[in-house]
C-alpha atoms as a PDB file:
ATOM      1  CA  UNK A   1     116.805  89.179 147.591  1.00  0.00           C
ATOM      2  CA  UNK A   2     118.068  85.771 147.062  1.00  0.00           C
ATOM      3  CA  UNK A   3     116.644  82.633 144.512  1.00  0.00           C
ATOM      4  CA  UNK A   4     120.085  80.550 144.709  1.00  0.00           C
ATOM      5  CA  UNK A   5     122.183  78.917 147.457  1.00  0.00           C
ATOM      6  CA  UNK A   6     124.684  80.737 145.525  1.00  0.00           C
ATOM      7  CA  UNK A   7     122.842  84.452 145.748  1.00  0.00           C
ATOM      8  CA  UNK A   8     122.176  83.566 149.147  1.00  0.00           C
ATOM      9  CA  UNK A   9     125.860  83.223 150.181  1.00  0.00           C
ATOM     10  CA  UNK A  10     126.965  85.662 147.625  1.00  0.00           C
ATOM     11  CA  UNK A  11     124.981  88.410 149.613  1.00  0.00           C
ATOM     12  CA  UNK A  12     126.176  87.153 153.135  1.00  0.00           C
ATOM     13  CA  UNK A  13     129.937  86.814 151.569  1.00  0.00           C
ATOM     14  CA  UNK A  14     129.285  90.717 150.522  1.00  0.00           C
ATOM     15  CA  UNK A  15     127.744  92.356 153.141  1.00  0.00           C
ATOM     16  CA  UNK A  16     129.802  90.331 155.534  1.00  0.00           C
ATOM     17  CA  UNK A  17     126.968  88.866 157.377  1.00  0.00           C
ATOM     18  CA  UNK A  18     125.909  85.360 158.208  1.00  0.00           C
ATOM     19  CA  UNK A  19     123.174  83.441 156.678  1.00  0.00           C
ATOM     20  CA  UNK A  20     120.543  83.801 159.045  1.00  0.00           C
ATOM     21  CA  UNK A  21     120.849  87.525 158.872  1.00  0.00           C
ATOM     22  CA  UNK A  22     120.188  87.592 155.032  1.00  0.00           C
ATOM     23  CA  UNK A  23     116.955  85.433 155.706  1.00  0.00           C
ATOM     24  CA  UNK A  24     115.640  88.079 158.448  1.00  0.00           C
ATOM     25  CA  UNK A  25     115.800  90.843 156.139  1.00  0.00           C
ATOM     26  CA  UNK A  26     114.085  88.962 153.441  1.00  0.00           C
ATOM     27  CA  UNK A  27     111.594  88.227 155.799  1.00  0.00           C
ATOM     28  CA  UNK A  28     111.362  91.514 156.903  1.00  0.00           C
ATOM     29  CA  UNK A  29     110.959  93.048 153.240  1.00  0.00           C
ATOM     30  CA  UNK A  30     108.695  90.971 152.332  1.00  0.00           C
ATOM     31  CA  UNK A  31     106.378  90.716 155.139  1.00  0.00           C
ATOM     32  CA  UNK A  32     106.707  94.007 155.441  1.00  0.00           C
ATOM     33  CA  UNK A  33     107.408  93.490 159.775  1.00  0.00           C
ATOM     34  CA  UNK A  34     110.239  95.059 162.049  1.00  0.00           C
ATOM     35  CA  UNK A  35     112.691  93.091 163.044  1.00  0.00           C
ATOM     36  CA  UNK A  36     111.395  92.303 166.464  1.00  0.00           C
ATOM     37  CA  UNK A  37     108.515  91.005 164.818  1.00  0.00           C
ATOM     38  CA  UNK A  38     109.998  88.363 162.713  1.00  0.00           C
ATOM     39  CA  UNK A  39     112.237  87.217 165.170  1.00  0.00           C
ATOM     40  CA  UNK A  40     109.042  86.820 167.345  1.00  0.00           C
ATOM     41  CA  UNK A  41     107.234  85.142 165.026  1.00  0.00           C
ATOM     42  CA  UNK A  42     110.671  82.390 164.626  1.00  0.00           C
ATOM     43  CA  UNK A  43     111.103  81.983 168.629  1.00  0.00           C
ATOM     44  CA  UNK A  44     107.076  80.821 168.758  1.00  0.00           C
ATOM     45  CA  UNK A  45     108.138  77.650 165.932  1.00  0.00           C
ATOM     46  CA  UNK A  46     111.092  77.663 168.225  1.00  0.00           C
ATOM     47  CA  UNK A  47     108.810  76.975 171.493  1.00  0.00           C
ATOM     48  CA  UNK A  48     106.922  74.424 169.639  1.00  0.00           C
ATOM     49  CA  UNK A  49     109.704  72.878 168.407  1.00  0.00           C
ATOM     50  CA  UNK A  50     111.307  72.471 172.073  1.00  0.00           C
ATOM     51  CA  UNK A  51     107.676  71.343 173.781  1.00  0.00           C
ATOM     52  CA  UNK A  52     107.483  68.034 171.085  1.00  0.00           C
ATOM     53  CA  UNK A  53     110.500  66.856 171.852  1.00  0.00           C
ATOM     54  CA  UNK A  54     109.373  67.290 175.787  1.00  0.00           C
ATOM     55  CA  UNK A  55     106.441  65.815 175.541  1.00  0.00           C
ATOM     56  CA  UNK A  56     107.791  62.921 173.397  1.00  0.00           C
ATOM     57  CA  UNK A  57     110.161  62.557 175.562  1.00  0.00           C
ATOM     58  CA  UNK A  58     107.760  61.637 178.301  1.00  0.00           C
ATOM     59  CA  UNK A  59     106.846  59.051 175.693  1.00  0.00           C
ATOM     60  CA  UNK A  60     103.974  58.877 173.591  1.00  0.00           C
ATOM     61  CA  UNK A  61     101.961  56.778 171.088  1.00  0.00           C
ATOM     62  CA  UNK A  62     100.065  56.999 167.764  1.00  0.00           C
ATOM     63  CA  UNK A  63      96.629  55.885 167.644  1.00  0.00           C
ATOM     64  CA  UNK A  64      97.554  53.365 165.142  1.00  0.00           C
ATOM     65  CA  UNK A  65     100.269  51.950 167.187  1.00  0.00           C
ATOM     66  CA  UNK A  66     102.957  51.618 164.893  1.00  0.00           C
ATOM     67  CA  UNK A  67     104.979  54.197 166.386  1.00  0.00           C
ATOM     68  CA  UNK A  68     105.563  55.362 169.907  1.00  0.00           C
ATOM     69  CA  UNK A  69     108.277  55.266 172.648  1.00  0.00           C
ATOM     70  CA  UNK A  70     111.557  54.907 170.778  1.00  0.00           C
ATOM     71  CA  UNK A  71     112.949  58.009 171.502  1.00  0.00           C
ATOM     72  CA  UNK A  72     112.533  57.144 175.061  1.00  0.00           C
ATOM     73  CA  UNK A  73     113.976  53.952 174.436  1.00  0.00           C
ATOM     74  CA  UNK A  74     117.204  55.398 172.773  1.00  0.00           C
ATOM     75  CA  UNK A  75     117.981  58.006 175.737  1.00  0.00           C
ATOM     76  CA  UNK A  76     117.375  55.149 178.050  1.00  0.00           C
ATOM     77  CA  UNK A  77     120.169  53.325 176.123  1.00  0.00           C
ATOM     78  CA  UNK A  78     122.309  56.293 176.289  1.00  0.00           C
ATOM     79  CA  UNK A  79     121.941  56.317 180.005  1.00  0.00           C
ATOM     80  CA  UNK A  80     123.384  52.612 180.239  1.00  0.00           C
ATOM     81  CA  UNK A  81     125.654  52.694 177.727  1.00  0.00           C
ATOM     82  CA  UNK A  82     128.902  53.877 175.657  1.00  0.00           C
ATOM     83  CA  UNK A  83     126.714  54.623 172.162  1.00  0.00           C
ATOM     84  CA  UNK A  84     128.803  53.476 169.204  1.00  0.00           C
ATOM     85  CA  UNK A  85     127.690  56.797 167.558  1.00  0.00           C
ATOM     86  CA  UNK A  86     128.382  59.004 169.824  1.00  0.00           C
ATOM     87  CA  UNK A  87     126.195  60.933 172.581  1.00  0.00           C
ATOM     88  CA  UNK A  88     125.210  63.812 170.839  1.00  0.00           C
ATOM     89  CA  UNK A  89     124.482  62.157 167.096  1.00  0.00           C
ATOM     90  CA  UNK A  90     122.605  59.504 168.940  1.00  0.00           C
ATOM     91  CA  UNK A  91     120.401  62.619 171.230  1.00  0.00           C
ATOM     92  CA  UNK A  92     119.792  64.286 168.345  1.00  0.00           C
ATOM     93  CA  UNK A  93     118.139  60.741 166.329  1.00  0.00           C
ATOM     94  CA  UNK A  94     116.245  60.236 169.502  1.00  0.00           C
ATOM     95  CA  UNK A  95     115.270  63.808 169.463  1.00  0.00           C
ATOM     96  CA  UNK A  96     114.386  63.970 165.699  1.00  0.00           C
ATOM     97  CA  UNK A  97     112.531  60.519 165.986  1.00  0.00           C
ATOM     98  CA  UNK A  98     110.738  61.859 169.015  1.00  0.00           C
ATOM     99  CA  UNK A  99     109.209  64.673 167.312  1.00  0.00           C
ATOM    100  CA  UNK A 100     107.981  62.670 164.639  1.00  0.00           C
ATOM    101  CA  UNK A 101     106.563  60.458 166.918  1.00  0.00           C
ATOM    102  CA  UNK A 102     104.440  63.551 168.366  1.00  0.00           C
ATOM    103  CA  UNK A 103     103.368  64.324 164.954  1.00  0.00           C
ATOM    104  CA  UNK A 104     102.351  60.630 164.551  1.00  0.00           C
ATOM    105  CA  UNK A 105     100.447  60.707 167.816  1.00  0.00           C
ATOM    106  CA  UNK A 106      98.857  64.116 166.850  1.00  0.00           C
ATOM    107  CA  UNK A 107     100.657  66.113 168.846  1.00  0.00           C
ATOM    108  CA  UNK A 108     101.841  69.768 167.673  1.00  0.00           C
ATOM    109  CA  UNK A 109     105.125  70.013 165.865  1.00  0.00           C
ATOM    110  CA  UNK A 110     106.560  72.731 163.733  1.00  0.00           C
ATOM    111  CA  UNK A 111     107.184  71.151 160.150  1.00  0.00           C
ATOM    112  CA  UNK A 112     110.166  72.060 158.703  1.00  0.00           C
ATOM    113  CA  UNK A 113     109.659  71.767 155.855  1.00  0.00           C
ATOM    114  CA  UNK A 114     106.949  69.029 156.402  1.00  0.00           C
ATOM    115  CA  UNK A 115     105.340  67.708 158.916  1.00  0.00           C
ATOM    116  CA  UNK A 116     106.982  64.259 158.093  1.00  0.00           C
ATOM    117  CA  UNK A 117     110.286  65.243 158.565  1.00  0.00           C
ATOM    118  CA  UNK A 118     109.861  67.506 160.962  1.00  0.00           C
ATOM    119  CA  UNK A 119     111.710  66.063 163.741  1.00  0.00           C
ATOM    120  CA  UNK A 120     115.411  66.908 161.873  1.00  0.00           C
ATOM    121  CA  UNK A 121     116.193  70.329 162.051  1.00  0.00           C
ATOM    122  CA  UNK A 122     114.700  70.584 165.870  1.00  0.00           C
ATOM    123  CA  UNK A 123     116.302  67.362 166.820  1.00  0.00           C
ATOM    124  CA  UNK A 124     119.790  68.356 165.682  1.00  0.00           C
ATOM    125  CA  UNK A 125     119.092  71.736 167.249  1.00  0.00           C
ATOM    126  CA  UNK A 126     118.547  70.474 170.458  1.00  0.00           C
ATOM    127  CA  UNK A 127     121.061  67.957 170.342  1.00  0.00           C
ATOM    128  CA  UNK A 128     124.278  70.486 169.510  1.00  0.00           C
ATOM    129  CA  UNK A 129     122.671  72.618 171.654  1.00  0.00           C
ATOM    130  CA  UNK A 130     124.206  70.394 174.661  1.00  0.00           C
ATOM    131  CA  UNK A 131     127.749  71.002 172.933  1.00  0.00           C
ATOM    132  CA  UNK A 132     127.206  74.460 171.385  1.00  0.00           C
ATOM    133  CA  UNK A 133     126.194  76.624 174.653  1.00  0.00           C
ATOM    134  CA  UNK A 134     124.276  79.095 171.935  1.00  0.00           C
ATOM    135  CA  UNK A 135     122.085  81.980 173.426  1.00  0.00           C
ATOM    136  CA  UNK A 136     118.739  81.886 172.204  1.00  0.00           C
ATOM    137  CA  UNK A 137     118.981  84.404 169.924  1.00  0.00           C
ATOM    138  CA  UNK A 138     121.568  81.951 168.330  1.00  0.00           C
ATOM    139  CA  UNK A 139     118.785  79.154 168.402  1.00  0.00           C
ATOM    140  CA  UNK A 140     116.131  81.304 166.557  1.00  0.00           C
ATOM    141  CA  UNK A 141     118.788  82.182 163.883  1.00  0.00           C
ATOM    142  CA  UNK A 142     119.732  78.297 163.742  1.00  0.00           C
ATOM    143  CA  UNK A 143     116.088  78.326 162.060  1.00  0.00           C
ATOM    144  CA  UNK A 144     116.325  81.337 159.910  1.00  0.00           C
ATOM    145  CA  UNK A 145     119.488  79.426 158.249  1.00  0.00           C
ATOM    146  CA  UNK A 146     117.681  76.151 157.950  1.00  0.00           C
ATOM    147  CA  UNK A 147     114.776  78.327 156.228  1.00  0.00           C
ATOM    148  CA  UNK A 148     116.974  79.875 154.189  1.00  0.00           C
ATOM    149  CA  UNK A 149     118.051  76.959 152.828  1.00  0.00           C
ATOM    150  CA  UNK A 150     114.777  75.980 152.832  1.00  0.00           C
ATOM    151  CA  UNK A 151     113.788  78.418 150.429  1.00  0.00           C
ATOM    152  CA  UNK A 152     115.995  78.244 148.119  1.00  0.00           C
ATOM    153  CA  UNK A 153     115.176  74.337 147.778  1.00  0.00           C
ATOM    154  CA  UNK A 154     111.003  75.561 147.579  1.00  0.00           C
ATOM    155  CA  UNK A 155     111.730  77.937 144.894  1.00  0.00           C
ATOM    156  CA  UNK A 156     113.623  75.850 142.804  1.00  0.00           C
ATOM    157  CA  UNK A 157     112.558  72.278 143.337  1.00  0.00           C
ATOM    158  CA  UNK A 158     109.936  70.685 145.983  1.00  0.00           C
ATOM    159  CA  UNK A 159     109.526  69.803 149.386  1.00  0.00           C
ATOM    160  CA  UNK A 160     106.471  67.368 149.519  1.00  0.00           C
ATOM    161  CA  UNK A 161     107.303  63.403 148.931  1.00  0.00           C
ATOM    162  CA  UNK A 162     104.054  63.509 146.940  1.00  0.00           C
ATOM    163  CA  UNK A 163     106.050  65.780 144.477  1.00  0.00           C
ATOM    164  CA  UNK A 164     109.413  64.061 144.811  1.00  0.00           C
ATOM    165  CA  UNK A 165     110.027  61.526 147.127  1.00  0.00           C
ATOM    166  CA  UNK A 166     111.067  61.716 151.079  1.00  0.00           C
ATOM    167  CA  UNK A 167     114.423  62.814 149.410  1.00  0.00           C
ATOM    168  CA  UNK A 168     112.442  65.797 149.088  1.00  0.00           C
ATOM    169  CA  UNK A 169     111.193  65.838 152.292  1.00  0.00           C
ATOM    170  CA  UNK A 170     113.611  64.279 154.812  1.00  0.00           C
ATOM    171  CA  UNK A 171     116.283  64.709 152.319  1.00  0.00           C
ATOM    172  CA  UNK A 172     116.020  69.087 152.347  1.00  0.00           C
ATOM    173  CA  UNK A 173     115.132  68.619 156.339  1.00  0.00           C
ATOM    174  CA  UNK A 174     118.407  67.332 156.547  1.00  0.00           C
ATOM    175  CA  UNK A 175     120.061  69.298 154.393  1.00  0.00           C
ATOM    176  CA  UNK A 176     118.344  72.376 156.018  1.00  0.00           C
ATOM    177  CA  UNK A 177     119.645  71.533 159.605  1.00  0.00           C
ATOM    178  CA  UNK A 178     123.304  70.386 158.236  1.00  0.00           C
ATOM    179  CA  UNK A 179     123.884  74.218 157.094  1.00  0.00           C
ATOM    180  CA  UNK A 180     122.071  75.446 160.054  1.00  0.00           C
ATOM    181  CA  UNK A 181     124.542  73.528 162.394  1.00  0.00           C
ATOM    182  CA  UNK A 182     127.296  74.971 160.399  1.00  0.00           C
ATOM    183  CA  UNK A 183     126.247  78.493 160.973  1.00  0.00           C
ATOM    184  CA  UNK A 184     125.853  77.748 164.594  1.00  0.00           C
ATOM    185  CA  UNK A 185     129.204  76.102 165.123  1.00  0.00           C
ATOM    186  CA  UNK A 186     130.654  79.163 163.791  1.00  0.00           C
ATOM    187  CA  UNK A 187     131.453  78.177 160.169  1.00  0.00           C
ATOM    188  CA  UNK A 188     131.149  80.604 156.908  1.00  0.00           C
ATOM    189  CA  UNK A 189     128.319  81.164 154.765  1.00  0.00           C
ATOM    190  CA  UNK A 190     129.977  78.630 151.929  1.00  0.00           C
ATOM    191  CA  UNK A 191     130.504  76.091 154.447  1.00  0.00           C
ATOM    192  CA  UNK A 192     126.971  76.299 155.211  1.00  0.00           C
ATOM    193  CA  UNK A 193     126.368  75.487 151.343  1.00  0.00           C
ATOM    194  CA  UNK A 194     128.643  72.778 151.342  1.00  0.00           C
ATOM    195  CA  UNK A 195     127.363  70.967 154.185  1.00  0.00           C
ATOM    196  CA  UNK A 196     123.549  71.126 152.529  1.00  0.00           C
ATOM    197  CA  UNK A 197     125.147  70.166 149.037  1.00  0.00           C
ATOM    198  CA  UNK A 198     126.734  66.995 151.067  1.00  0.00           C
ATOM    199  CA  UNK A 199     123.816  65.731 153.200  1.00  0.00           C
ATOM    200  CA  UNK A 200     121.130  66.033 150.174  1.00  0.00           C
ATOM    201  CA  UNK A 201     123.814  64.207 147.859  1.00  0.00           C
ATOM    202  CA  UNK A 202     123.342  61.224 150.179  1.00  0.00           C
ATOM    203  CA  UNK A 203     119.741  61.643 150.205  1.00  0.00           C
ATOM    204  CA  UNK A 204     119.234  61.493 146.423  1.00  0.00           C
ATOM    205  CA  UNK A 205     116.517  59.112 145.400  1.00  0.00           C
ATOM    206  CA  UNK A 206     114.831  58.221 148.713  1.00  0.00           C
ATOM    207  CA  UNK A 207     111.584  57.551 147.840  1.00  0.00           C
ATOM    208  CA  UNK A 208     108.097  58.275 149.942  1.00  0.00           C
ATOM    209  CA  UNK A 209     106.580  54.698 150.779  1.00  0.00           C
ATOM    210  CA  UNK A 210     104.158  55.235 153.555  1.00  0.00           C
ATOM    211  CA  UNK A 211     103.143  51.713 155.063  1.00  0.00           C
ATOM    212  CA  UNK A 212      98.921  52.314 155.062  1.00  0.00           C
ATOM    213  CA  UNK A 213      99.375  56.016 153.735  1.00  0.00           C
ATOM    214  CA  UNK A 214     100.388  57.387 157.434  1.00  0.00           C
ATOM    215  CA  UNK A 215     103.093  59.355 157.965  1.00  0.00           C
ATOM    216  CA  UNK A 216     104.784  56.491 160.275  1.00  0.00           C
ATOM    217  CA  UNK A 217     106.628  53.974 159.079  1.00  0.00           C
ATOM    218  CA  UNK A 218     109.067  54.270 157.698  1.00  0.00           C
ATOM    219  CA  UNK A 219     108.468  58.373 158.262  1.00  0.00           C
ATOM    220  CA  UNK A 220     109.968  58.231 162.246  1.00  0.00           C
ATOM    221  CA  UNK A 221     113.505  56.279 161.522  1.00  0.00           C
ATOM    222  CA  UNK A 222     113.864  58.528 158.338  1.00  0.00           C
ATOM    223  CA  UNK A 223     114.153  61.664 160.695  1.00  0.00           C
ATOM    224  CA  UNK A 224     117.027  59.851 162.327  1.00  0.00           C
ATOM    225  CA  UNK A 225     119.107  59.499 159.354  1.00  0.00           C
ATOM    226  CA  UNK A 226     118.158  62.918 158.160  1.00  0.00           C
ATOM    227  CA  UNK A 227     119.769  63.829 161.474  1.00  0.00           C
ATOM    228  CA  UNK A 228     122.769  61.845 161.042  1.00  0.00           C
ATOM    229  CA  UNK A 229     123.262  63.193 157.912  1.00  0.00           C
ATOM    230  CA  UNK A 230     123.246  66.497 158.554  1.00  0.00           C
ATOM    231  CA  UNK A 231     125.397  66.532 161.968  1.00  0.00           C
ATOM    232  CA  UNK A 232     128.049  64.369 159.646  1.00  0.00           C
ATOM    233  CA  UNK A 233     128.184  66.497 156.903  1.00  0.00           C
ATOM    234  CA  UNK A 234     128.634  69.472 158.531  1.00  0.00           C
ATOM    235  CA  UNK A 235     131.665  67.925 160.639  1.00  0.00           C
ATOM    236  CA  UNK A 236     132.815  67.354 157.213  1.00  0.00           C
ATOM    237  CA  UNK A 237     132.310  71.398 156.152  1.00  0.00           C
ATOM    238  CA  UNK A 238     133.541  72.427 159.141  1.00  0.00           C
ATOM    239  CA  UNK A 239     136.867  70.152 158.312  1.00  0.00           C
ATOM    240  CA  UNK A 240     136.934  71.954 155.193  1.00  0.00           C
ATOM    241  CA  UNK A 241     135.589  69.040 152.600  1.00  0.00           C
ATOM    242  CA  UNK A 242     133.343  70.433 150.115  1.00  0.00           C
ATOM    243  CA  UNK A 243     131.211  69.047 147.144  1.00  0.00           C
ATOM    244  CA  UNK A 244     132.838  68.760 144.405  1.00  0.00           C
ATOM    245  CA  UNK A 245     128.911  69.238 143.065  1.00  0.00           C
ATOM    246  CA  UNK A 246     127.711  73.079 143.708  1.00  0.00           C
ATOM    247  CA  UNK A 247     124.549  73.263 146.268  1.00  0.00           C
ATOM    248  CA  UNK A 248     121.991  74.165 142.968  1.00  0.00           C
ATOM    249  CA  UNK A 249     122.898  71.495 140.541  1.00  0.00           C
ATOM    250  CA  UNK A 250     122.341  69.166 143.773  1.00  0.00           C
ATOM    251  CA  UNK A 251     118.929  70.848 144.126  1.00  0.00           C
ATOM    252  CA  UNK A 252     118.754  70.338 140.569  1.00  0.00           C
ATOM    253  CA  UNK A 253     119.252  66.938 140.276  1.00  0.00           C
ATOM    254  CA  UNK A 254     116.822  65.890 143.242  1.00  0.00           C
ATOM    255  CA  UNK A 255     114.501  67.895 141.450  1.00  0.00           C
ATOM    256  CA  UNK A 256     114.837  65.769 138.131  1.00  0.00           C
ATOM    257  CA  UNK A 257     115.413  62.778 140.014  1.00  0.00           C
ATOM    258  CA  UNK A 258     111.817  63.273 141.716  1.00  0.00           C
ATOM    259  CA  UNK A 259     110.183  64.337 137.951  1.00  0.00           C
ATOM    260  CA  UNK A 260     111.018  60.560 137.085  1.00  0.00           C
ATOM    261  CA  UNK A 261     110.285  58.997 139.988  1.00  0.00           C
ATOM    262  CA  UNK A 262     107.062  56.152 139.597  1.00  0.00           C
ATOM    263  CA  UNK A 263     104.085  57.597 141.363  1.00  0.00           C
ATOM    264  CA  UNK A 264     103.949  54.736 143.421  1.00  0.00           C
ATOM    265  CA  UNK A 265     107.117  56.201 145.224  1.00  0.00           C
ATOM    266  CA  UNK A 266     105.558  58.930 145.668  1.00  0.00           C
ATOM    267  CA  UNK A 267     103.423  58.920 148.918  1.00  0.00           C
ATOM    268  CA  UNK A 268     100.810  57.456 147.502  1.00  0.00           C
ATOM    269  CA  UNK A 269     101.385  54.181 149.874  1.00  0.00           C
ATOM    270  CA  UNK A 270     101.118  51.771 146.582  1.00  0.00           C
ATOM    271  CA  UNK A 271     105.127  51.082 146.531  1.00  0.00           C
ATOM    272  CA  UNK A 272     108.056  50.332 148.535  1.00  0.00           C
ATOM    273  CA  UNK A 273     108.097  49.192 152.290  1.00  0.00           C
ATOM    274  CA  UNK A 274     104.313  49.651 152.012  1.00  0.00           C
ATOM    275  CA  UNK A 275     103.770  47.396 149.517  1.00  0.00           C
ATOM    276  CA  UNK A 276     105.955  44.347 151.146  1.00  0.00           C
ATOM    277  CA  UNK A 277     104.281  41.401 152.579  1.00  0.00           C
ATOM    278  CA  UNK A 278     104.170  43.239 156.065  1.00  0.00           C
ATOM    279  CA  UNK A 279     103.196  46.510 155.142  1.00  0.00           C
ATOM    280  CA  UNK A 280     100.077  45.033 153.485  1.00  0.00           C
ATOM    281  CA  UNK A 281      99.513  43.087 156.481  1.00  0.00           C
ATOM    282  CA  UNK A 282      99.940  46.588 159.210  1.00  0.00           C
ATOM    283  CA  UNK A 283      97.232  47.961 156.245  1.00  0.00           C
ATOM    284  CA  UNK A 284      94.679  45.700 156.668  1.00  0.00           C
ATOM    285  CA  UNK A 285      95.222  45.558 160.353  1.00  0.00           C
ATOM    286  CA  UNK A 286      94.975  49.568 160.822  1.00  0.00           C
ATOM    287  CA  UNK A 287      92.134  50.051 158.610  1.00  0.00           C
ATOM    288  CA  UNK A 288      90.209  46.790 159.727  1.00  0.00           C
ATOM    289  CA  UNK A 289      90.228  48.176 163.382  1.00  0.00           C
ATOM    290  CA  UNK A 290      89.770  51.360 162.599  1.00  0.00           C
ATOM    291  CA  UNK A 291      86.420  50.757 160.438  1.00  0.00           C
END
């Protein structure tokens, strides 16, 4: 049905429905499933999705140690305090960080679109959520709009940080959740566009420098800017800023950005934070107690 962000909101503009409902159908079509099973299939991510971020909020802790405990740290700060941020962009970092942290600890998360930023679109979902009031039919569509998005960004670019960076990866996560929250907040279809379009513009060139190869640091704190990003943005869609850049030649230009990016930026653990004084130093540490 759709390729594009641009088919994709043509055919929602047209048929006068919202994003989520154009992703449905595709799903529908080409699964070849009823409606009820689709949706199904979306509200089981969506239980997984809410169980991480209840079990990390219970606090828990990777094997390595590196990460562990922070979103619990960060509601306990909300608690005390006035957060400079704001209560709901600071819930859903601590969220988005907290599901990470379950993936770190080998927990089960739902990755969206990988398991390294995975924490984003669930952690802005459950953090707007608190604002919001949806239903939950409205929080299963909140997905189906992210993976729209999603989608489009697959088909037309990549999602892995081995292919392009975290810009790919955290970057389209927030990107993803910035439209979603857009839908959900009652915006239209090219608002939706515009908020991705905005959130990925500020994620352009991120690269993917695991410290040791583990999807850790700096993995978990990237979630919470994704987050940030994407709640930001889509205030700013929802005020009726746009990109003066269309949505495709954004996914366009990640996509060339991440064709020239050195390999060593690229997940592979050889560049970046990992390769700084301390990240060789957490290396040998990991490995050397884990031999």
């Amino acid at each position: 049905m759709f390729r594009t962000a641009a088919e994709l909101v043509e055919i929602a503009e047209k048929e006068n429905i919202m994003i989520s409902e154009v992703m449905i159908r595709q799903e529908m079509d080409v699964k070849e499933k009823t409606r009820e099973e689709v949706f199904s299939e979306m509200e089981k991510n969506l239980g997984v999705m809410e169980k991480a971020i209840e079990d990390s909020l219970k606090g828990v802790k990777s094997v390595t140690g590196l990460t562990g405990g922070d979103a619990v740290k960060i509601q306990e700060y909300m608690n005390k305090n006035t957060p400079l941020s704001g209560n709901l962009l600071l819930d859903a970092v601590s969220k988005a960080m907290g599901t990470n942290e379950v993936n770190a600890a080998m927990g089960t998360i739902c990755a969206t679109p990988t398991a390294g930023s995975a924490g984003v679109v669930p952690g802005t979902l459950f953090a707007v959520k608190n604002q919001l009031n949806p239903t939950r039919e409205q929080m299963v569509r909140y997905l189906f709009t992210a993976g729209a998005f999603g989608f489009v960004v697959a088909n037309n670019a990549f999602i892995s940080g081995a292919a392009g960076g975290c810009q790919a990866e955290v970057g389209s996560a927030g990107a993803m959740a910035s439209a979603a929250i857009v839908e959900m907040a009652g915006g239209t279809p090219q608002a939706s566009a515009e908020a991705f379009a905005m959130t990925l513009k500020n994620m352009l060139g991120l690269v993917c420098d695991p410290v040791a190869g583990l999807v850790e640091v700096p993995c978990v704190k990237r979630n919470a800017g994704g987050a940030s990003l994407a709640i930001v943005s889509a205030d700013m869609a929802l005020a009726g800023v746009t990109s003066r850049i269309p949505c495709d030649e954004v996914i366009g230009a990640m996509y060339r950005i991440g064709q020239t990016m050195p390999s060593t930026l690229r997940e592979t653990g050889e560049g970046g934070l990992a390769a700084t004084p301390t990240g060789q130093l957490l290396k040998e540490k990991i490995f050397g107690s884990l031999a």
